[in-house]
PDB file of N, CA and C in Angstrom:
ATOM      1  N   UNK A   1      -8.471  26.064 -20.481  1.00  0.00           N
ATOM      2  CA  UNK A   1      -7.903  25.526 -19.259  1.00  0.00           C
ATOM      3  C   UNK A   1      -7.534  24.064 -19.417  1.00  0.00           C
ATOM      4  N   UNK A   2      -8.132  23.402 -20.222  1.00  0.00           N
ATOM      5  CA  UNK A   2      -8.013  21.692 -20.533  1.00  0.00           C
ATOM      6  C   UNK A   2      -8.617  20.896 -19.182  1.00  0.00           C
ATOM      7  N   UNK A   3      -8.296  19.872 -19.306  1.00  0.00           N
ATOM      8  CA  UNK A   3      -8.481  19.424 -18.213  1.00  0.00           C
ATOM      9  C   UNK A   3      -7.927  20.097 -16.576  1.00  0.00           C
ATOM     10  N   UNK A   4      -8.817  19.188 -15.870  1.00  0.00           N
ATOM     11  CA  UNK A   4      -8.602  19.353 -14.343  1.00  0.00           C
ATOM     12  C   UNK A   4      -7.676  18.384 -13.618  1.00  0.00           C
ATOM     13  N   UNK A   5      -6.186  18.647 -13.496  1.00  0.00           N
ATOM     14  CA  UNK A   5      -5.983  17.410 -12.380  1.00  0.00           C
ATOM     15  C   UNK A   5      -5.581  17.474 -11.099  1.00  0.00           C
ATOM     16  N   UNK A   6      -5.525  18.774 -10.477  1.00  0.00           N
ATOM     17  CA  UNK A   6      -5.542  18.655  -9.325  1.00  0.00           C
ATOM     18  C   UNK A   6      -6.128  19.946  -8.660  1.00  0.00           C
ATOM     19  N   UNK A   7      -6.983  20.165  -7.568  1.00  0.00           N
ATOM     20  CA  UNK A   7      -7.439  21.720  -7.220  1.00  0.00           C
ATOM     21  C   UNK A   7      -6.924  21.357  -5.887  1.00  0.00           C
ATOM     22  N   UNK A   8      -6.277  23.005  -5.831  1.00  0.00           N
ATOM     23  CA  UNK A   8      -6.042  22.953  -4.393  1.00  0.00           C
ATOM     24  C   UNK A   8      -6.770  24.579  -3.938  1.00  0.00           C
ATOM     25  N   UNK A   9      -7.744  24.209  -2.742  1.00  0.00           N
ATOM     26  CA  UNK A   9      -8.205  24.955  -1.574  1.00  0.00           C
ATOM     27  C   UNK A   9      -7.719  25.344  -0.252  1.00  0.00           C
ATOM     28  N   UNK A  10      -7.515  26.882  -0.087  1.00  0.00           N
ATOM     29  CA  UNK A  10      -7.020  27.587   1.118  1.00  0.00           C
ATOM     30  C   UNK A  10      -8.178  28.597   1.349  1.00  0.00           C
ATOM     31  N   UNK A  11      -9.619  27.536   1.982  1.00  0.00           N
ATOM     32  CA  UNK A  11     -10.781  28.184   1.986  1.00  0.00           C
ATOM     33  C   UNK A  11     -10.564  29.727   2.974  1.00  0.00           C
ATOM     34  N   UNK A  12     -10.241  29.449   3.897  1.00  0.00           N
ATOM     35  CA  UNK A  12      -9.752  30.224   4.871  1.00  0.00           C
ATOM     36  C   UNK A  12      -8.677  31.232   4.193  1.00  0.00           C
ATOM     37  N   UNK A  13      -8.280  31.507   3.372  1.00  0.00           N
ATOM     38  CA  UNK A  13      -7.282  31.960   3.078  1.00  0.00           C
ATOM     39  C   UNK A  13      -7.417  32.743   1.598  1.00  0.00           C
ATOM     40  N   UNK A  14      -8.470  32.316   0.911  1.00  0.00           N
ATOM     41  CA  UNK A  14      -9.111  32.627  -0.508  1.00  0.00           C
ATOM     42  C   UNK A  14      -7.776  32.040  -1.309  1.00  0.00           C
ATOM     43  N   UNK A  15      -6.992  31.032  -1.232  1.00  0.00           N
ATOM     44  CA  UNK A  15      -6.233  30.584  -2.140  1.00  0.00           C
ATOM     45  C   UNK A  15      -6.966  29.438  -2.737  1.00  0.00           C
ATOM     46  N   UNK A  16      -7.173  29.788  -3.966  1.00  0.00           N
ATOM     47  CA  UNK A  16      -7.281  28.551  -5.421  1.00  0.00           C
ATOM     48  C   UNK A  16      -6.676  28.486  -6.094  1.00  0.00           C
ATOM     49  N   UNK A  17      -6.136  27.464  -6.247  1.00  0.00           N
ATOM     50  CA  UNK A  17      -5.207  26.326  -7.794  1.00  0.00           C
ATOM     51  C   UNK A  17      -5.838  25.506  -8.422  1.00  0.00           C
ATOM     52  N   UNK A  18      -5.546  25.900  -9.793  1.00  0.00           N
ATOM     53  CA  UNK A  18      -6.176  24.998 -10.405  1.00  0.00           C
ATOM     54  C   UNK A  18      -5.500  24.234 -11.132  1.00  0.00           C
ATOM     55  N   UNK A  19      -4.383  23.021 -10.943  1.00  0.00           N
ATOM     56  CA  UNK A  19      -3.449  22.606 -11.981  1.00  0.00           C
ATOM     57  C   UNK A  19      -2.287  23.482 -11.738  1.00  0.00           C
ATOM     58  N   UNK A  20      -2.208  23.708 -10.330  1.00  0.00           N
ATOM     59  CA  UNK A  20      -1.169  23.944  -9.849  1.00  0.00           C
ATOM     60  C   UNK A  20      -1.461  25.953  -9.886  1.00  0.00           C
ATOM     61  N   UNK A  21      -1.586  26.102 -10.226  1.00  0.00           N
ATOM     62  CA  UNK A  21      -1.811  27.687 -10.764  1.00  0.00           C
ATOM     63  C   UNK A  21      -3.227  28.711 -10.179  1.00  0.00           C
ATOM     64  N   UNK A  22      -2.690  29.843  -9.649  1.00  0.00           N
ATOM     65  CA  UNK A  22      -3.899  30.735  -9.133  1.00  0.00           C
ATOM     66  C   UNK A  22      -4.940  30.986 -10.412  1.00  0.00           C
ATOM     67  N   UNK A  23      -5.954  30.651  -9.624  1.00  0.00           N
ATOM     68  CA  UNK A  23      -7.176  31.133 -10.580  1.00  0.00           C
ATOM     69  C   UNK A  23      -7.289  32.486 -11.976  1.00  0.00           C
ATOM     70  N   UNK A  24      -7.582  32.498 -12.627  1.00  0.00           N
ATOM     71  CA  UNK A  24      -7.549  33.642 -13.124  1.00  0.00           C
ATOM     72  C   UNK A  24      -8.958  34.316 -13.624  1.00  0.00           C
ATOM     73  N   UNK A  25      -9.867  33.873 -13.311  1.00  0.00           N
ATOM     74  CA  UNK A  25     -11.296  34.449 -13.130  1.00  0.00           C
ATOM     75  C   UNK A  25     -11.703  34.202 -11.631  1.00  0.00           C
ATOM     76  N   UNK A  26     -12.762  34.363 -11.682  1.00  0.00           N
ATOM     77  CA  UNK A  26     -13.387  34.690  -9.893  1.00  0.00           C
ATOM     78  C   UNK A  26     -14.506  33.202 -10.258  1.00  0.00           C
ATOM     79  N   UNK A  27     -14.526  32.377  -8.527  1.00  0.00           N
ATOM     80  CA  UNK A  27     -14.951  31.362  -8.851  1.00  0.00           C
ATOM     81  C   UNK A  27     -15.415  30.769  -7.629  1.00  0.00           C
ATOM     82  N   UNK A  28     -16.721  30.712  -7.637  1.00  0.00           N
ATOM     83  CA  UNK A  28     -17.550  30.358  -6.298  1.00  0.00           C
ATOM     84  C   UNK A  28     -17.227  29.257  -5.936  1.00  0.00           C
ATOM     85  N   UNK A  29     -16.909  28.761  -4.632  1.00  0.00           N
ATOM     86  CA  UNK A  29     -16.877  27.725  -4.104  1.00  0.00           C
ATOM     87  C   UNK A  29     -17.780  27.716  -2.916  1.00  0.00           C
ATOM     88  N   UNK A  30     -18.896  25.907  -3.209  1.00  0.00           N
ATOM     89  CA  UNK A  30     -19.658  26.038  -2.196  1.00  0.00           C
ATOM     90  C   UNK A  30     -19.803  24.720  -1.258  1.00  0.00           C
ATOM     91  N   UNK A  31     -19.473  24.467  -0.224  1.00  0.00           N
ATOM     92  CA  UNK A  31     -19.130  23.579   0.614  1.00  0.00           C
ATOM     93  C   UNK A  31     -20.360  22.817   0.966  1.00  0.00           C
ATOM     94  N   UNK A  32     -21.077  21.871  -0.094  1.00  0.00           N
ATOM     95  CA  UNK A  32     -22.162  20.841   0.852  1.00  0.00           C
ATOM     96  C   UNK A  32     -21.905  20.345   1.960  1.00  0.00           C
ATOM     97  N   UNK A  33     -22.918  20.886   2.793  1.00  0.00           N
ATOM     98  CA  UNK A  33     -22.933  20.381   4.263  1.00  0.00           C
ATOM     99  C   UNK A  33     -24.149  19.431   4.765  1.00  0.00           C
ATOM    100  N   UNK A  34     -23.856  18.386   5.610  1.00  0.00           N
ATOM    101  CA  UNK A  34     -24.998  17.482   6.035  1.00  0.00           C
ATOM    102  C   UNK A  34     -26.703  18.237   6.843  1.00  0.00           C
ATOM    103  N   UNK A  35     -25.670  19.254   6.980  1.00  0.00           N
ATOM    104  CA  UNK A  35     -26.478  20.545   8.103  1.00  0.00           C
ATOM    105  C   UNK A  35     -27.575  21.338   7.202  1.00  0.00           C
ATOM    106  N   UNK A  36     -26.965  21.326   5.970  1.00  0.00           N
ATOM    107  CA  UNK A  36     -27.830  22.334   4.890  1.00  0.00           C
ATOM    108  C   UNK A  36     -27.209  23.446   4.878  1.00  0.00           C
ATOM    109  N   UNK A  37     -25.784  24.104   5.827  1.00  0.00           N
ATOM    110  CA  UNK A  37     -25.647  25.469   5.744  1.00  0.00           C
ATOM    111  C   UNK A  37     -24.890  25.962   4.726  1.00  0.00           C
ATOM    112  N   UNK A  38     -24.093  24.936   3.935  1.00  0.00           N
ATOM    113  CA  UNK A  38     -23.705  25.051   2.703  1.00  0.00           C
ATOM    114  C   UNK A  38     -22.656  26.809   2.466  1.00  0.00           C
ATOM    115  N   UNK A  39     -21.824  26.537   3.299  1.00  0.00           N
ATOM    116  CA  UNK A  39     -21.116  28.194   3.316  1.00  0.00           C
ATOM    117  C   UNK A  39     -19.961  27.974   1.684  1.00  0.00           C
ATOM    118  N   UNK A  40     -20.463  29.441   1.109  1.00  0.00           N
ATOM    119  CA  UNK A  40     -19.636  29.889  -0.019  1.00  0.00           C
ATOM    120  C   UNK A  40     -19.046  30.811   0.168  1.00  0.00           C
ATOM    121  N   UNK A  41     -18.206  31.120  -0.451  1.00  0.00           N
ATOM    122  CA  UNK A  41     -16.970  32.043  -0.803  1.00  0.00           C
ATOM    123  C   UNK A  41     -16.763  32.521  -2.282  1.00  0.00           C
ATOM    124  N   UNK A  42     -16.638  33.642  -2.553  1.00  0.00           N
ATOM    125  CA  UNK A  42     -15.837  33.962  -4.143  1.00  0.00           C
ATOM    126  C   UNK A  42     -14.581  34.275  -4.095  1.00  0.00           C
ATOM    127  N   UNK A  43     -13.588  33.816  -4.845  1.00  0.00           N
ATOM    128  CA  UNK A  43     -12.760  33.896  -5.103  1.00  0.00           C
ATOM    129  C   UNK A  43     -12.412  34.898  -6.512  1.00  0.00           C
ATOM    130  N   UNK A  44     -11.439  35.676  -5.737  1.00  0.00           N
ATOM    131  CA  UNK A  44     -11.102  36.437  -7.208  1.00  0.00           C
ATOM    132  C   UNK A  44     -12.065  37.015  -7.422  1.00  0.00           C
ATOM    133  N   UNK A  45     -12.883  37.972  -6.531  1.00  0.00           N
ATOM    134  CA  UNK A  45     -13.661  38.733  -6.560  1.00  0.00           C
ATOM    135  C   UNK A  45     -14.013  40.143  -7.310  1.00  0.00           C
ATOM    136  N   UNK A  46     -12.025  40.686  -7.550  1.00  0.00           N
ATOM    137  CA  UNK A  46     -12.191  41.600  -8.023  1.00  0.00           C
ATOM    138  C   UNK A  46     -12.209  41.459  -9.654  1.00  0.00           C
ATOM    139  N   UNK A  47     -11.881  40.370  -9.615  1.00  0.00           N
ATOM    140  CA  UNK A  47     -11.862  40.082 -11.300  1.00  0.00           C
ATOM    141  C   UNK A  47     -13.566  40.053 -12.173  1.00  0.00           C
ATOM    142  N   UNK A  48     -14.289  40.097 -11.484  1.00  0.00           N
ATOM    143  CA  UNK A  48     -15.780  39.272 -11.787  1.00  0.00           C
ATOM    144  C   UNK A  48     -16.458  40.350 -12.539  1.00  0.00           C
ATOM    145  N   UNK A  49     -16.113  41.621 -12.897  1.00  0.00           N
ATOM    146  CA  UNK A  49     -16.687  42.201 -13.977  1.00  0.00           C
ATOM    147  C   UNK A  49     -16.258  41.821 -15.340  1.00  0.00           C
ATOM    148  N   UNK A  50     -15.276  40.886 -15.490  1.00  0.00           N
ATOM    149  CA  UNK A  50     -14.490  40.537 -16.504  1.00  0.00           C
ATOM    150  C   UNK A  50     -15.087  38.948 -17.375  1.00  0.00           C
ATOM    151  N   UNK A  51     -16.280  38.536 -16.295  1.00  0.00           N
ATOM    152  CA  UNK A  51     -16.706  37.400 -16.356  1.00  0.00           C
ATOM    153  C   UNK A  51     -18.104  37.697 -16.476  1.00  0.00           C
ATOM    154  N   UNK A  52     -18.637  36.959 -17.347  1.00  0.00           N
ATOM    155  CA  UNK A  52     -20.516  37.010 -17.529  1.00  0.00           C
ATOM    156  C   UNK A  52     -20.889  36.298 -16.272  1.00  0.00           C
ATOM    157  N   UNK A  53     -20.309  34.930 -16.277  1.00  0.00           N
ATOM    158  CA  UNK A  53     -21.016  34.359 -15.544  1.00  0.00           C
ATOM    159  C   UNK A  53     -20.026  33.211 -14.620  1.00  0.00           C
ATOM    160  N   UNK A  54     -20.168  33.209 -12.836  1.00  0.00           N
ATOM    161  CA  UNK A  54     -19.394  32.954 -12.443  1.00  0.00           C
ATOM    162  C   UNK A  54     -19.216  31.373 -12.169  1.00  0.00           C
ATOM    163  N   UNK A  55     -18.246  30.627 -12.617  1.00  0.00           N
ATOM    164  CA  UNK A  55     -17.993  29.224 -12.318  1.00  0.00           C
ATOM    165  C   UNK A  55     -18.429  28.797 -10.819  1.00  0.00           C
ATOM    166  N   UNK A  56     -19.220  27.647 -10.758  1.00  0.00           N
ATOM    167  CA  UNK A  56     -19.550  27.184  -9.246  1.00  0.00           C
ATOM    168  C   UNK A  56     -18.676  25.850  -8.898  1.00  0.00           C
ATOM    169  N   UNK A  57     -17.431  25.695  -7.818  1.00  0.00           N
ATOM    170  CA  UNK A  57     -17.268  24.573  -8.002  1.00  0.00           C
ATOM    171  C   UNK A  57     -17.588  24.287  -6.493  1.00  0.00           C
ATOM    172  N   UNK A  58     -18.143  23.391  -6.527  1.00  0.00           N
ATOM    173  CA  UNK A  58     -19.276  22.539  -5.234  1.00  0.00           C
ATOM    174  C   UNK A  58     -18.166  21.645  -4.744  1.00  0.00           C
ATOM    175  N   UNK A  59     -18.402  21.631  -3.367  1.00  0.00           N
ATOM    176  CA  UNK A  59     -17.314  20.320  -2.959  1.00  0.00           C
ATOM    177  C   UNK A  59     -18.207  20.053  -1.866  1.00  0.00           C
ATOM    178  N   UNK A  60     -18.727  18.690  -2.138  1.00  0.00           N
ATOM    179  CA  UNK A  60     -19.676  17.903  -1.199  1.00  0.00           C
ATOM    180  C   UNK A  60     -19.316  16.932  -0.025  1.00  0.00           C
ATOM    181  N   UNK A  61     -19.363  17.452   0.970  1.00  0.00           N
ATOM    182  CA  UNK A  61     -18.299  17.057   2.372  1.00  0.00           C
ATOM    183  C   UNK A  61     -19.546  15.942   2.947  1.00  0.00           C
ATOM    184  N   UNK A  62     -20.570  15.960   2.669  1.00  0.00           N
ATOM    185  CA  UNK A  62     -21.645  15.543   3.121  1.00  0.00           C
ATOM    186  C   UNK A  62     -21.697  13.966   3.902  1.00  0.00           C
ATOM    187  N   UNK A  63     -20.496  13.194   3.680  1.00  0.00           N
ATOM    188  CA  UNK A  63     -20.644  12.223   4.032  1.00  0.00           C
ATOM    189  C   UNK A  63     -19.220  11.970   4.887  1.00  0.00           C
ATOM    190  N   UNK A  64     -18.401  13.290   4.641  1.00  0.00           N
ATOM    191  CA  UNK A  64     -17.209  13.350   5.156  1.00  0.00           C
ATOM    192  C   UNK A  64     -17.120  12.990   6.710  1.00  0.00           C
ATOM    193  N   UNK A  65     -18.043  13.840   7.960  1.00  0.00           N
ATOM    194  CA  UNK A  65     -18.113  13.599   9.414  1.00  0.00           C
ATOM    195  C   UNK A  65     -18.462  11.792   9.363  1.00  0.00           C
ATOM    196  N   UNK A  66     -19.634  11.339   8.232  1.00  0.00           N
ATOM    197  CA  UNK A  66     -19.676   9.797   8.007  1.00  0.00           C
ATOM    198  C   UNK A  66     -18.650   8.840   8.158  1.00  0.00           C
ATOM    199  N   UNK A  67     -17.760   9.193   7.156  1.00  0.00           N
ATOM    200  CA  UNK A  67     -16.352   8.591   7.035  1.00  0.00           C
ATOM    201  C   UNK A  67     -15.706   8.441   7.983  1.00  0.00           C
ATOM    202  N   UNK A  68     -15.225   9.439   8.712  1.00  0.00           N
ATOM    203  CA  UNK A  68     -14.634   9.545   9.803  1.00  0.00           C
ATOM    204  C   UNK A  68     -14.957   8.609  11.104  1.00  0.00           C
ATOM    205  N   UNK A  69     -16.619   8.872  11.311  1.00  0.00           N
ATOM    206  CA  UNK A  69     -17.095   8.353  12.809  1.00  0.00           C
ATOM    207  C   UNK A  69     -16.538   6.408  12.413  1.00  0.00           C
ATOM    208  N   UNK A  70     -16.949   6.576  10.823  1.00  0.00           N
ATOM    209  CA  UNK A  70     -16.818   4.890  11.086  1.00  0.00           C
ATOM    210  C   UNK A  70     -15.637   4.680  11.150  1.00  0.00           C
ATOM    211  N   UNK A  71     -14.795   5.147  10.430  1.00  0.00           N
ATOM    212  CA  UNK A  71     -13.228   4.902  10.484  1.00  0.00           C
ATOM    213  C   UNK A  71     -12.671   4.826  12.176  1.00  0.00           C
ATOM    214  N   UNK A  72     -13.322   5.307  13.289  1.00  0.00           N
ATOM    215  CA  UNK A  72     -13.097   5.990  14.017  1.00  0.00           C
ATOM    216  C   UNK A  72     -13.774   4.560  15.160  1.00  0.00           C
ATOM    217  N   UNK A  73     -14.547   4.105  14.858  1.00  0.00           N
ATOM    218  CA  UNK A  73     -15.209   3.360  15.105  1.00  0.00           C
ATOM    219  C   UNK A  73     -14.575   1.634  14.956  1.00  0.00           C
ATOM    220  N   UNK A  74     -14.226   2.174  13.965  1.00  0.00           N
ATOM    221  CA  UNK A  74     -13.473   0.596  13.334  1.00  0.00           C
ATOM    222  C   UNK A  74     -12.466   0.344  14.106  1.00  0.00           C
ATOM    223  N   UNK A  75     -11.864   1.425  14.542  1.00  0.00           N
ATOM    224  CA  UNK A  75      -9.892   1.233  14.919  1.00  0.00           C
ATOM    225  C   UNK A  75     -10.589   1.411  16.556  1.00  0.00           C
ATOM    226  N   UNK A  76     -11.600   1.520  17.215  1.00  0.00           N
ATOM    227  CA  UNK A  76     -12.539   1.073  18.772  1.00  0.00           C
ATOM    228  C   UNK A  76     -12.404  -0.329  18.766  1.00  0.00           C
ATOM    229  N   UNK A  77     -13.078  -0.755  17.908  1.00  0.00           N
ATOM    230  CA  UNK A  77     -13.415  -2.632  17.511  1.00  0.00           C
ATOM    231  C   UNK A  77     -12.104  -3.306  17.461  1.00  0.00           C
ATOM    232  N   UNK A  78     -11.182  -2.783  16.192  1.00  0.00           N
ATOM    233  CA  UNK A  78      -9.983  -3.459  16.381  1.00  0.00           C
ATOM    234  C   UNK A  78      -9.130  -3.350  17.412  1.00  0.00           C
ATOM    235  N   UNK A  79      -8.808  -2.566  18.213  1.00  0.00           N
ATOM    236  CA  UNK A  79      -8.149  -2.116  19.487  1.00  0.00           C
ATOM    237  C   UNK A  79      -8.482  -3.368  20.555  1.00  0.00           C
ATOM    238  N   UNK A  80     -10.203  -3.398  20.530  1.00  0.00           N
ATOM    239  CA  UNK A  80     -10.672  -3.937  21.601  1.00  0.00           C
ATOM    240  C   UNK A  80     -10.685  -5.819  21.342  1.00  0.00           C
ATOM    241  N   UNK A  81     -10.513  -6.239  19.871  1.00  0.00           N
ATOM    242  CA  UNK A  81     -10.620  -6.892  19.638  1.00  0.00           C
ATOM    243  C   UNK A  81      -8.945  -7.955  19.960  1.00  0.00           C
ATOM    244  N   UNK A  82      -7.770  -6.724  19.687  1.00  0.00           N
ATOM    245  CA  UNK A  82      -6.643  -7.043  19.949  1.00  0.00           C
ATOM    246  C   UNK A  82      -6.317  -7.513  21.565  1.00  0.00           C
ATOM    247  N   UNK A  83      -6.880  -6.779  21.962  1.00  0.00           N
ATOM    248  CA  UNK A  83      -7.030  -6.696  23.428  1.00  0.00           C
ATOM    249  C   UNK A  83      -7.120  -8.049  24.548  1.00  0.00           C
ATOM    250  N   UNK A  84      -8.674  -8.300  23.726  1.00  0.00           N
ATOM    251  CA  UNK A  84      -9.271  -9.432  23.976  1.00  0.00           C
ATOM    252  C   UNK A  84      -8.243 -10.900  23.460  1.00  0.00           C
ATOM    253  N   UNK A  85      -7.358 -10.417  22.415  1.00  0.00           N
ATOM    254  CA  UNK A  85      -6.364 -11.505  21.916  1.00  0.00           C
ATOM    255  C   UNK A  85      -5.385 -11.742  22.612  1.00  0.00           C
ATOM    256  N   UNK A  86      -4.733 -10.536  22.866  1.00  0.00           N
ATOM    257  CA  UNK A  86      -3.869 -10.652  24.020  1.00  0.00           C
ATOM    258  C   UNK A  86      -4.123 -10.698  25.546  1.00  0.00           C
ATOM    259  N   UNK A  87      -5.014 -10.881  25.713  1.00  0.00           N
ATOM    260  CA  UNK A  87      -5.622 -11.252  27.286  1.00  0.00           C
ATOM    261  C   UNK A  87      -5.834 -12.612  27.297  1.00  0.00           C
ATOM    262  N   UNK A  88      -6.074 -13.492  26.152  1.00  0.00           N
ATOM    263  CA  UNK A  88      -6.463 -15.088  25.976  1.00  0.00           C
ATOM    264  C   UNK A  88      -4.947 -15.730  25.710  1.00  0.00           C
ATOM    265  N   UNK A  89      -4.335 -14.885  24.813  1.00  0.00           N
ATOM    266  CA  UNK A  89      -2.912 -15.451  24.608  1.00  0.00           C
ATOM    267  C   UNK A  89      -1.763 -15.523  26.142  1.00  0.00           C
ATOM    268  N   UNK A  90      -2.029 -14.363  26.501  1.00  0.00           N
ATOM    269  CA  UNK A  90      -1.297 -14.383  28.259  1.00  0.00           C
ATOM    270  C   UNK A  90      -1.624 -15.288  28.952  1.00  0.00           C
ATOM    271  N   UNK A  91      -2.958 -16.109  28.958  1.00  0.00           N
ATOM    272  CA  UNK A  91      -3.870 -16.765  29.653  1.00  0.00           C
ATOM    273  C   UNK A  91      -3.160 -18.502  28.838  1.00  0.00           C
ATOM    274  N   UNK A  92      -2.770 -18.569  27.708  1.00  0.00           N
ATOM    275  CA  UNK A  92      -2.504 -19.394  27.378  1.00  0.00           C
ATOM    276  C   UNK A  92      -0.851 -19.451  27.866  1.00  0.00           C
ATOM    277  N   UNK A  93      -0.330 -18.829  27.857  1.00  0.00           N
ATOM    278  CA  UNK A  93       1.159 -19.273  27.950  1.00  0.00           C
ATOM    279  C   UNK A  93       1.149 -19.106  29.727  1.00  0.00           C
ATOM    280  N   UNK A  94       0.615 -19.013  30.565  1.00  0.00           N
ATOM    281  CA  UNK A  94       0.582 -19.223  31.775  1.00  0.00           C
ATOM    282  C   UNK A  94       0.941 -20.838  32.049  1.00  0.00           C
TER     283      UNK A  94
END
């Protein structure tokens, strides 16, 4: 297979690419969750007698809802911060 440079996931959908291209063995994917519920899927299921042993590729979201709240959080602060700029600046050109 060589290297990896890009995977694309259609969890919902059982589509995997790997380097642009559908899988061609069967290949667990398991979604770290902050929750612990950690939901997997196989892919290419029917292929897996063809395989000893099945590839796990883990994708760790775990800090992902993290990312977000602060990102989310940040553009609260800056909003409010703009706000506060333009309420002093109106106040000045009066």
């Amino acid at each position: 297979m060589g290297r990896i440079q890009d995977i694309f996931l259609d969890y919902e959908s059982g589509i995997l690419k790997i380097n642009g291209k559908i899988s061609k063995i069967p290949v667990k994917v398991v979604i770290k969750t902050e929750d612990g519920w950690n939901p997997s899927k196989l892919f290419n299921p029917d292929l897996q007698e063809q395989c000893e042993v099945v590839p796990e590729l883990i994708l760790d979201v775990t800090q992902v809802e993290e990312c977000i709240e602060r990102k989310r959080m940040a553009d609260i602060v800056k909003k409010s911060i703009e706000k506060i700029l333009d309420a002093g600046n109106t106040r000045l050109n009066r």
